[in-house]
N, C-alpha and C. Protein backbone atom coordinates (compact mmCIF):
# COMPACT_ATOMS: atom_id res chain seq x y z
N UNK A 1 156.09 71.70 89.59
CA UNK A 1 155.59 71.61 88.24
C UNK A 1 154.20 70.96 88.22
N UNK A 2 153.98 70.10 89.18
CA UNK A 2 152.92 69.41 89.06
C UNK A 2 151.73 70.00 89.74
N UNK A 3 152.11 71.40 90.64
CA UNK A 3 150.56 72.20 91.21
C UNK A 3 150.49 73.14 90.04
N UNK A 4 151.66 72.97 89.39
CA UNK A 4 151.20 74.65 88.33
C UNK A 4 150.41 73.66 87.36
N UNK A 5 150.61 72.71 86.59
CA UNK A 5 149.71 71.48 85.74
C UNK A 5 148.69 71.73 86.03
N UNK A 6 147.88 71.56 87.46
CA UNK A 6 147.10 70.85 87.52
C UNK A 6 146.14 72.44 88.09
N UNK A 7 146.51 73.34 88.43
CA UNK A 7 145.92 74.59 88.70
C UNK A 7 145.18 75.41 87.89
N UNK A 8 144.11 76.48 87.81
CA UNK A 8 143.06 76.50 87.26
C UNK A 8 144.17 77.95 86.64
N UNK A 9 143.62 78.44 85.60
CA UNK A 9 144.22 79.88 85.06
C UNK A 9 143.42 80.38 85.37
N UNK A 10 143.89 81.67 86.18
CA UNK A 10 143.26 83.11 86.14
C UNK A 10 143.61 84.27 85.39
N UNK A 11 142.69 85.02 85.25
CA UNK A 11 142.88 85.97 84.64
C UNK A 11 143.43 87.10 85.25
N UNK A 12 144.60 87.48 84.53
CA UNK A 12 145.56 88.56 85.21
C UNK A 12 145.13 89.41 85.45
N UNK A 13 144.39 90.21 84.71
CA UNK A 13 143.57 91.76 85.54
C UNK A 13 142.61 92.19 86.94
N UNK A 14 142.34 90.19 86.80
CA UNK A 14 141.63 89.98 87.92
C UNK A 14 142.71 89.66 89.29
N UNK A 15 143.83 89.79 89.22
CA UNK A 15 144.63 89.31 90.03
C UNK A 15 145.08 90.55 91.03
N UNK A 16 145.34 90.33 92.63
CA UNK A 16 146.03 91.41 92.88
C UNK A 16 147.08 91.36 93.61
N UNK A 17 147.64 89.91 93.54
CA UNK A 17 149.49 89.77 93.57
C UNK A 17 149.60 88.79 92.87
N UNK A 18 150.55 88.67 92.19
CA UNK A 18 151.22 87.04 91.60
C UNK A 18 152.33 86.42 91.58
N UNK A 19 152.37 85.24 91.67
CA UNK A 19 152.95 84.33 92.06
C UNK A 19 153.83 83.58 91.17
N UNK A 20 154.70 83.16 91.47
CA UNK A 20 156.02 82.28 90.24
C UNK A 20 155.80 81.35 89.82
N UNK A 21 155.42 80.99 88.50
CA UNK A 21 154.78 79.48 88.16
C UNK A 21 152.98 79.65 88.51
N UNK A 22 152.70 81.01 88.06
CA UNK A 22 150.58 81.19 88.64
C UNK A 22 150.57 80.98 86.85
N UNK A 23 149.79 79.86 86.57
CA UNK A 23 149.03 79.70 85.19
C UNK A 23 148.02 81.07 85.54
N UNK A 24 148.13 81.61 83.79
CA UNK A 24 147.51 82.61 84.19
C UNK A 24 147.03 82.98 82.64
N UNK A 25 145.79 83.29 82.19
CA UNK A 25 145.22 84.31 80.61
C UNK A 25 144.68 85.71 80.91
N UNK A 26 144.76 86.42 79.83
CA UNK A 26 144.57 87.20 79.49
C UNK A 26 144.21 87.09 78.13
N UNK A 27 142.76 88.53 77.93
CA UNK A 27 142.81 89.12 76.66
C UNK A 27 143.13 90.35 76.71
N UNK A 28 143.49 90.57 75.32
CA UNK A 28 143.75 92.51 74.42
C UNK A 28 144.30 91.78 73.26
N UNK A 29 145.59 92.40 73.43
CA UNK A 29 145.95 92.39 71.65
C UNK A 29 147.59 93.08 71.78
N UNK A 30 148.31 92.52 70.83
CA UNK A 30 149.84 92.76 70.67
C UNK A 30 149.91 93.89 70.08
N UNK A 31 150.70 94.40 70.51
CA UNK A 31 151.23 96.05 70.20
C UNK A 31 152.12 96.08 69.09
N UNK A 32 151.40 96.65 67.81
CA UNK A 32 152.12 97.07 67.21
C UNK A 32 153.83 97.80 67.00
N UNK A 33 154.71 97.50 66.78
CA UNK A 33 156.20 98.49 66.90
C UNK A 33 156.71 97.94 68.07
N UNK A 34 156.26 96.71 68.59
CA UNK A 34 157.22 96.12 70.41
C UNK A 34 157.56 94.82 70.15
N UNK A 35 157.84 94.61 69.08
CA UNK A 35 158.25 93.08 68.97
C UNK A 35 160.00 93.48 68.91
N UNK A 36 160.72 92.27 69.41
CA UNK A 36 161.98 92.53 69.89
C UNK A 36 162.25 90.36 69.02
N UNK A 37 163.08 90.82 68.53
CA UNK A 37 164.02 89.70 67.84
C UNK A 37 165.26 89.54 68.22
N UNK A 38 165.64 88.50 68.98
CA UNK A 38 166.92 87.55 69.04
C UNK A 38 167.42 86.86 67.83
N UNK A 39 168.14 87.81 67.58
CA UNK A 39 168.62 87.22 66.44
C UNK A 39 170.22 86.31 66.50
N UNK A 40 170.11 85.52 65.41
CA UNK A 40 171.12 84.44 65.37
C UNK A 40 171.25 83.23 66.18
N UNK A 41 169.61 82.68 66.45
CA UNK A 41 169.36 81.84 66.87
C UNK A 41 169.07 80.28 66.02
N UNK A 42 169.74 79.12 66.81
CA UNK A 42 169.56 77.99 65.70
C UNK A 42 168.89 77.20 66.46
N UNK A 43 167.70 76.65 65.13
CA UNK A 43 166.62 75.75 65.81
C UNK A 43 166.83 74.51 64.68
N UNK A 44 167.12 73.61 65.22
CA UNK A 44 167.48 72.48 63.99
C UNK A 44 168.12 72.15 62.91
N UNK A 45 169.03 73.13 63.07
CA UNK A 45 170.60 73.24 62.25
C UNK A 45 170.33 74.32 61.22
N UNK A 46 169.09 75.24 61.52
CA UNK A 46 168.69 76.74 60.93
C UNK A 46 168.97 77.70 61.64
N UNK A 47 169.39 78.90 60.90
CA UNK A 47 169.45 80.30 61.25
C UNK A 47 168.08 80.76 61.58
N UNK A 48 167.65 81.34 62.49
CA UNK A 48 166.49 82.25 62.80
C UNK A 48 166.56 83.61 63.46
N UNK A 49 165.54 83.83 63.99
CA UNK A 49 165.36 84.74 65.48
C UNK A 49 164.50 84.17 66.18
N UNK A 50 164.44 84.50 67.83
CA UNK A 50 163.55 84.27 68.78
C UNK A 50 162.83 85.52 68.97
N UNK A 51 161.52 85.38 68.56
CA UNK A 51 160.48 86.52 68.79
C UNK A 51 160.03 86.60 69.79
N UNK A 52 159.67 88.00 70.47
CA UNK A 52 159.26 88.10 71.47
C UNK A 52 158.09 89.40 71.26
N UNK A 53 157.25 89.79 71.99
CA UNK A 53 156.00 91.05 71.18
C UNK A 53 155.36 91.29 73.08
N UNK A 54 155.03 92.12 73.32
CA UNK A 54 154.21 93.08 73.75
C UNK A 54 152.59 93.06 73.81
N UNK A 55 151.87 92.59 75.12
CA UNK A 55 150.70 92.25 74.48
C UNK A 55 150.14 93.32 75.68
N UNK A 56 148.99 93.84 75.49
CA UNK A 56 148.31 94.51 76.61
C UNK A 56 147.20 94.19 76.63
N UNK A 57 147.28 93.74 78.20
CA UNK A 57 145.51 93.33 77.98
C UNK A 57 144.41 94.98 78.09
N UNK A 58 143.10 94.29 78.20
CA UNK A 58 142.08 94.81 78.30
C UNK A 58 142.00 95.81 79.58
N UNK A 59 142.70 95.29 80.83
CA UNK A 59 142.93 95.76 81.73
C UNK A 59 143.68 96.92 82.15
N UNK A 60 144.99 96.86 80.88
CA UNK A 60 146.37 97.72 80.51
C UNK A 60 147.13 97.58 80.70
N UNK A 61 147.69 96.55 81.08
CA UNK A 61 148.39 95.79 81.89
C UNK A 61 149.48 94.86 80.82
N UNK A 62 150.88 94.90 80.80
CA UNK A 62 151.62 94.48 79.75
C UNK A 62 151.85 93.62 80.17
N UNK A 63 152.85 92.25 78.73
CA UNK A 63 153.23 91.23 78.99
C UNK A 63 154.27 90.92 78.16
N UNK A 64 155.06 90.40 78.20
CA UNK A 64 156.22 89.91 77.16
C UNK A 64 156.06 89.08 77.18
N UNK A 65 155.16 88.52 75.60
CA UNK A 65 154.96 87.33 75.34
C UNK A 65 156.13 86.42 74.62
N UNK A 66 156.30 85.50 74.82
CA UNK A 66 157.25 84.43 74.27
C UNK A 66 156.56 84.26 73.43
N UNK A 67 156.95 84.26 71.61
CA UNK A 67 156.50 83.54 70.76
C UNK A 67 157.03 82.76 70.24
N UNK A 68 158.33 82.15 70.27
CA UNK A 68 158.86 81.22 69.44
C UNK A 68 159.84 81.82 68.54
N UNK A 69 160.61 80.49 67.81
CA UNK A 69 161.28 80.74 67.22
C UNK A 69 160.42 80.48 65.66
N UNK A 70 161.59 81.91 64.58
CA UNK A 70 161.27 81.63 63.29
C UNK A 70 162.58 81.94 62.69
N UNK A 71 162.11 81.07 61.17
CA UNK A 71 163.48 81.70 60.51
C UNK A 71 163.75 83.03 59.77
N UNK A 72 162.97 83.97 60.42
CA UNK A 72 162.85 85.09 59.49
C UNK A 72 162.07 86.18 60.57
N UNK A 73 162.50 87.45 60.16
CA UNK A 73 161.94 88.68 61.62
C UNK A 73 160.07 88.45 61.20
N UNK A 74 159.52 87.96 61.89
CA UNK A 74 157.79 87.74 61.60
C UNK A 74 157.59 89.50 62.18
N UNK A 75 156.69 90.19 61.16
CA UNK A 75 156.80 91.58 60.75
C UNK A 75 154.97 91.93 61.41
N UNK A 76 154.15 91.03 60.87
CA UNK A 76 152.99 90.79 60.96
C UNK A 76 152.22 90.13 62.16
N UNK A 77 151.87 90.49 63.25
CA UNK A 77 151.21 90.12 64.29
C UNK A 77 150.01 89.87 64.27
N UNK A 78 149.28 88.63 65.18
CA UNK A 78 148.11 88.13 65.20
C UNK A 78 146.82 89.31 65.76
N UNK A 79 145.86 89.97 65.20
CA UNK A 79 145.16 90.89 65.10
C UNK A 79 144.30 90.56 65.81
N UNK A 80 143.29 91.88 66.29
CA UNK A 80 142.12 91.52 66.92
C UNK A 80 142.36 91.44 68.44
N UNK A 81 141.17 91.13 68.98
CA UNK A 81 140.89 90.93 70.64
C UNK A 81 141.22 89.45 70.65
N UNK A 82 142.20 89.32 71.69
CA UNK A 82 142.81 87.64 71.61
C UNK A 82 142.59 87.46 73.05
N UNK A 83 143.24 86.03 73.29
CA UNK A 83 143.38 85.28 74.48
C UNK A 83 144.89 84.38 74.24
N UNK A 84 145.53 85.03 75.13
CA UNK A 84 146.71 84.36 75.58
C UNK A 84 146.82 83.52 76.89
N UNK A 85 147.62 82.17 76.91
CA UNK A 85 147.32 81.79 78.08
C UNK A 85 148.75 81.22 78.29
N UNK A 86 149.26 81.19 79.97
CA UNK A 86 150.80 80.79 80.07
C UNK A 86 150.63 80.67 81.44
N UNK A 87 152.40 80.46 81.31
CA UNK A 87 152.53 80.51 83.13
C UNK A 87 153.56 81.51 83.61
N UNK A 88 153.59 82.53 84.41
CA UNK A 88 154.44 83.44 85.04
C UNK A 88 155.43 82.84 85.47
């Protein structure tokens, strides 16, 4: 935990193997119609779903982004050329 902390992010398109725990960003943008909901999830004594969405970068290259939990199917995705950043 503590080399993935302290390790620099690369950018995934630029990558050409990866590794378990590689901090890693990307840009593109979330795909419309690929968001996938877990539903009947409880976050603090609430009903929700756990969202999950589809992002492709610039490269073409997909990702199943973790977004969190909400209490309600979030319908509306963050627009535009983005930057996501995580760890594999």
């Amino acid at each position: 935990l503590e080399r993935t902390q302290k390790a620099t992010s690369e950018n995934l398109d630029s990558l050409k193997s990866l590794t378990a725990l590689q901090p890693i960003f990307a840009q593109g943008h979330f795909l419309a119609e690929k968001t996938i909901f877990l539903k009947a999830k409880t976050h603090q004594g609430k009903s929700g779903v756990y969202v999950l969405s589809v992002f492709q970068t610039q490269g073409g290259k997909h990702l199943l982004v973790q977004r969190g939990w909400a209490p309600y199917e979030i319908t509306a995705l963050p627009q535009g050329d983005l930057k996501v950043e995580g760890v594999l």
